[in-house]
C-alpha atoms as a PDB file:
ATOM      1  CA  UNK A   1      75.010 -54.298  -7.076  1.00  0.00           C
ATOM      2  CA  UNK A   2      74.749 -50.561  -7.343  1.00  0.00           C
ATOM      3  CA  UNK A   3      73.364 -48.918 -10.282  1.00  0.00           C
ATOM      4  CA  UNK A   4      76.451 -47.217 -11.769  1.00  0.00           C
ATOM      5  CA  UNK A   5      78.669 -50.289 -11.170  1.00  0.00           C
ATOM      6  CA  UNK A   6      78.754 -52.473 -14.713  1.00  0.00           C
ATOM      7  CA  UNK A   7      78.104 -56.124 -14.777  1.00  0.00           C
ATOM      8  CA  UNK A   8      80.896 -56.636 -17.654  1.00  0.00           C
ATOM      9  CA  UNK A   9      84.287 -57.225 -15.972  1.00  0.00           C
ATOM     10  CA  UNK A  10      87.248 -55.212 -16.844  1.00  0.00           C
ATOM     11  CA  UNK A  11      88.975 -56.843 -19.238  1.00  0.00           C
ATOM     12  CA  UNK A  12      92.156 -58.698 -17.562  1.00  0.00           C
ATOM     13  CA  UNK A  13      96.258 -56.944 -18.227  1.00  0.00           C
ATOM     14  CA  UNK A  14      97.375 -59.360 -20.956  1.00  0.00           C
ATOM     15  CA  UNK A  15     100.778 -60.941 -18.679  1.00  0.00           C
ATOM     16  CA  UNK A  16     103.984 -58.952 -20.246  1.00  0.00           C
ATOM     17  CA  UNK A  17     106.703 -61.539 -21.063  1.00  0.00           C
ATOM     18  CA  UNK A  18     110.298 -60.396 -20.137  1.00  0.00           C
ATOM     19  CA  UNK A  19     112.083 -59.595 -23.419  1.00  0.00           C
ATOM     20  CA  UNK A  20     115.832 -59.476 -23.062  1.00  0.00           C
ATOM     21  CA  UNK A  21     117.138 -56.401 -24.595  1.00  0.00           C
ATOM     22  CA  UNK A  22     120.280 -56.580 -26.344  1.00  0.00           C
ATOM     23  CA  UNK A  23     123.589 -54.593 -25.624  1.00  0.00           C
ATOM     24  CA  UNK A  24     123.446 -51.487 -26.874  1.00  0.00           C
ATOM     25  CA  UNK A  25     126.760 -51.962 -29.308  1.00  0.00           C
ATOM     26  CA  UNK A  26     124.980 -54.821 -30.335  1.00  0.00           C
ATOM     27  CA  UNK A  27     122.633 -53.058 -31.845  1.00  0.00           C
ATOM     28  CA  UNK A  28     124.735 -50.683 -32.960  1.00  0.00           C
ATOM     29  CA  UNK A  29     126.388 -53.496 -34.805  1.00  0.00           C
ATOM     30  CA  UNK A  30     123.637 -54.824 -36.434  1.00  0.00           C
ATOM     31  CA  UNK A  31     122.294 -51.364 -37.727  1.00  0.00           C
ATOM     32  CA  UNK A  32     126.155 -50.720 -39.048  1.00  0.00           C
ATOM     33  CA  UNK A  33     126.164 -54.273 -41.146  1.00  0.00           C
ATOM     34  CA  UNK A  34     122.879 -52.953 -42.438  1.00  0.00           C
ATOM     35  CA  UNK A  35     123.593 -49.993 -43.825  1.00  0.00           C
ATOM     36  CA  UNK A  36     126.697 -51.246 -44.932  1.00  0.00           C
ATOM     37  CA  UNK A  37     124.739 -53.424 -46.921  1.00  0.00           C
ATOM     38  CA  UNK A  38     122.468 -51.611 -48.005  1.00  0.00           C
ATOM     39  CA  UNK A  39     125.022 -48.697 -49.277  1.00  0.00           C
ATOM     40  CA  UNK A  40     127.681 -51.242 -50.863  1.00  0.00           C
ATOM     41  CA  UNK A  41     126.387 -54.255 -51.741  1.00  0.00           C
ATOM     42  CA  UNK A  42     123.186 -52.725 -52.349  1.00  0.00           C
ATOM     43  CA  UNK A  43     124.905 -50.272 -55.066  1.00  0.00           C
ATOM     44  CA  UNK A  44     126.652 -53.438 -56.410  1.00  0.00           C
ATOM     45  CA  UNK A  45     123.554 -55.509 -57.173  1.00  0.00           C
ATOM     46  CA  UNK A  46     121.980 -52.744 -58.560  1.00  0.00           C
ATOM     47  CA  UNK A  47     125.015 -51.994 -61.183  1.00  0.00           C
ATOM     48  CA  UNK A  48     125.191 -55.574 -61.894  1.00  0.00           C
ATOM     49  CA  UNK A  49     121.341 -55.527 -62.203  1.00  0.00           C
ATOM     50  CA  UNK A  50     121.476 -52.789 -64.496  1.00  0.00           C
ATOM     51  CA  UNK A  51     124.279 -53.884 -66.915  1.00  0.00           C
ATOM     52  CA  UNK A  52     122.918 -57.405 -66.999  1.00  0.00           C
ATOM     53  CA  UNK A  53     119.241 -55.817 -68.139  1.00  0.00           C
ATOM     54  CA  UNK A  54     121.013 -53.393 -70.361  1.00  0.00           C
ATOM     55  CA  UNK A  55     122.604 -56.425 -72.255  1.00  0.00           C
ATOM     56  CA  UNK A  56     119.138 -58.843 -71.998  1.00  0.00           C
ATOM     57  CA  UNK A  57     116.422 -56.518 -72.419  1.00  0.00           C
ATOM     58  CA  UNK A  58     114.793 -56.412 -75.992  1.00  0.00           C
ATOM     59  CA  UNK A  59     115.252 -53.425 -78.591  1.00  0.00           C
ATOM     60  CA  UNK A  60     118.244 -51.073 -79.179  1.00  0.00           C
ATOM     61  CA  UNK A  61     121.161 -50.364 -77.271  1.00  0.00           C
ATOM     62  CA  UNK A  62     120.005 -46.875 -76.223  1.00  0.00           C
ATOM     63  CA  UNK A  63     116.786 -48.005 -75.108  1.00  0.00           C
ATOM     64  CA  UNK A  64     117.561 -50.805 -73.634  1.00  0.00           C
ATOM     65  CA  UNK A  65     120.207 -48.897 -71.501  1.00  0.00           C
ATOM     66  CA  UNK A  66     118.021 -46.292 -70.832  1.00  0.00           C
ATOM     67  CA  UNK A  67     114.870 -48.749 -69.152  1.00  0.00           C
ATOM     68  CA  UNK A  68     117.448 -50.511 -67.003  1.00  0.00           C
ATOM     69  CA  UNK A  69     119.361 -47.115 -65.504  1.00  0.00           C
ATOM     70  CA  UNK A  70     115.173 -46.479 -64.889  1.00  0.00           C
ATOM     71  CA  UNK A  71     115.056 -49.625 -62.904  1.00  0.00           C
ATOM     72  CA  UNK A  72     118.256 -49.119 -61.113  1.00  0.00           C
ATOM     73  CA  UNK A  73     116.386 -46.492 -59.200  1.00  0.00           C
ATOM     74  CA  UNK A  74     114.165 -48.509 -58.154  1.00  0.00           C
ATOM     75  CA  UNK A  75     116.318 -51.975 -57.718  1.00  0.00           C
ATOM     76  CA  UNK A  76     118.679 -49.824 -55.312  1.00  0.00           C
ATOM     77  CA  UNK A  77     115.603 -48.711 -53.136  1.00  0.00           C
ATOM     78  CA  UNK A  78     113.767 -51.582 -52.641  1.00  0.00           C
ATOM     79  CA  UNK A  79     117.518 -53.431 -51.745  1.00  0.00           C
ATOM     80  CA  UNK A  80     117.553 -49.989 -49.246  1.00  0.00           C
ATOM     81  CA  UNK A  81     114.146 -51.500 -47.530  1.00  0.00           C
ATOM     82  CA  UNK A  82     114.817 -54.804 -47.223  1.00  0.00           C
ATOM     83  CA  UNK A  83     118.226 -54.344 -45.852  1.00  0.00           C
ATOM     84  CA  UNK A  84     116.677 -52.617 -43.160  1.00  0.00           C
ATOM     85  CA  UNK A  85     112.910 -54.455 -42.902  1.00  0.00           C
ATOM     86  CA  UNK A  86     114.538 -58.263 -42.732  1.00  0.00           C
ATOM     87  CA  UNK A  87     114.642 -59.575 -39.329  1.00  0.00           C
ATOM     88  CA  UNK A  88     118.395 -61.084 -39.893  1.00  0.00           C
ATOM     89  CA  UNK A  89     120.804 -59.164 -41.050  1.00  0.00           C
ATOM     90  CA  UNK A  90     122.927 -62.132 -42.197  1.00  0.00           C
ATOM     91  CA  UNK A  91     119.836 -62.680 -44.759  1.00  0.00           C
ATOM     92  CA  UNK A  92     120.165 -59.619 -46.331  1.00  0.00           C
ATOM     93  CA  UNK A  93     124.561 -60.177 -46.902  1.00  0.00           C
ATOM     94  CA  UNK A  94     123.737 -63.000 -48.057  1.00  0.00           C
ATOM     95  CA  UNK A  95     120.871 -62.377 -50.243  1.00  0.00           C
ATOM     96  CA  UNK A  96     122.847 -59.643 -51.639  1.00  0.00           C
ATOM     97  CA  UNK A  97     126.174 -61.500 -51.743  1.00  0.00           C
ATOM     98  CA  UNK A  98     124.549 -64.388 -54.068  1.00  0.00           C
ATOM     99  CA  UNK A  99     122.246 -62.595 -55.915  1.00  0.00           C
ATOM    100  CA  UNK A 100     125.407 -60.296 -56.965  1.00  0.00           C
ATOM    101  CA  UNK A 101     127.352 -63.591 -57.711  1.00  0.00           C
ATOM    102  CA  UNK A 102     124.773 -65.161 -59.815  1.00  0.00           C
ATOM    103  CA  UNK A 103     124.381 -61.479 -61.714  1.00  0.00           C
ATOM    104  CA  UNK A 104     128.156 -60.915 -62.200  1.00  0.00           C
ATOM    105  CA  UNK A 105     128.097 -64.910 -63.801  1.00  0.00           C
ATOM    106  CA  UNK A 106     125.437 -63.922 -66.426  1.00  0.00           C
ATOM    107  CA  UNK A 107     126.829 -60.916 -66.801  1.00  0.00           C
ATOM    108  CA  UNK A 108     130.080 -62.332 -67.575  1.00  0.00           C
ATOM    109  CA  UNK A 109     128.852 -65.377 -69.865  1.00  0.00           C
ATOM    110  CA  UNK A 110     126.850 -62.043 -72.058  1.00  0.00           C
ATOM    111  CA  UNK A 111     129.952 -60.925 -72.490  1.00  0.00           C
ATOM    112  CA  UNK A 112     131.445 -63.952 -73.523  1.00  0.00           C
ATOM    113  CA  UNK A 113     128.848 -65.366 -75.994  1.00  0.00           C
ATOM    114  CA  UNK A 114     128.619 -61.772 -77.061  1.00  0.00           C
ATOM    115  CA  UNK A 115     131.138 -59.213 -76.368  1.00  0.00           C
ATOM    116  CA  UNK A 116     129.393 -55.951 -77.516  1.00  0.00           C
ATOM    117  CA  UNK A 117     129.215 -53.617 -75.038  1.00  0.00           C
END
């Protein structure tokens, strides 16, 4: 063995598995429903969020409006990540499909029990 040579061995090429890409108009699809989602339904559960914690959250009117327009902000961004972070994008319609069902139902059984605005 010569002096310069090491006696560690080089590390072996971890094996590459064959991934098979998509079309690209697949993926073109699937970014599409995304944003879709994220720009529509996203803006809808973040209404519905914000008129159902405008009638729910504790104090007066004016304050209570004025924390949940604050959260909005916030609601409509973090629905903007997720749309786009989830590995399905049938999770995120359908997350944000329910999740504006079950809002519009409380916000619609507020109103009912109590029909200030």
């Amino acid at each position: 063995m010569s002096p310069t040579a090491s006696a560690i061995p080089a590390p072996a090429k971890a094996k590459s598995a064959t991934t098979v890409k998509p079309p690209p108009w697949r993926r073109r699809l699937d970014v599409a429903a995304r944003a879709i989602a994220a720009i529509f339904l996203g803006y809808l559960f973040s209404a519905l969020s914000t008129a159902v914690l405008a009638r729910l959250l504790p104090g007066s009117r004016i304050e209570a409006t004025m924390a949940a327009t604050l959260l909005s902000f916030a609601i409509y961004a973090a629905v903007a990540v997720w749309a786009f972070a989830d590995a399905k994008a049938w999770r995120v319609w359908l997350g944000l499909t329910a999740g504006s069902g079950l809002l519009a139902a409380i916000l619609w059984i507020s109103l009912t029990l109590e029909p200030r605005l």
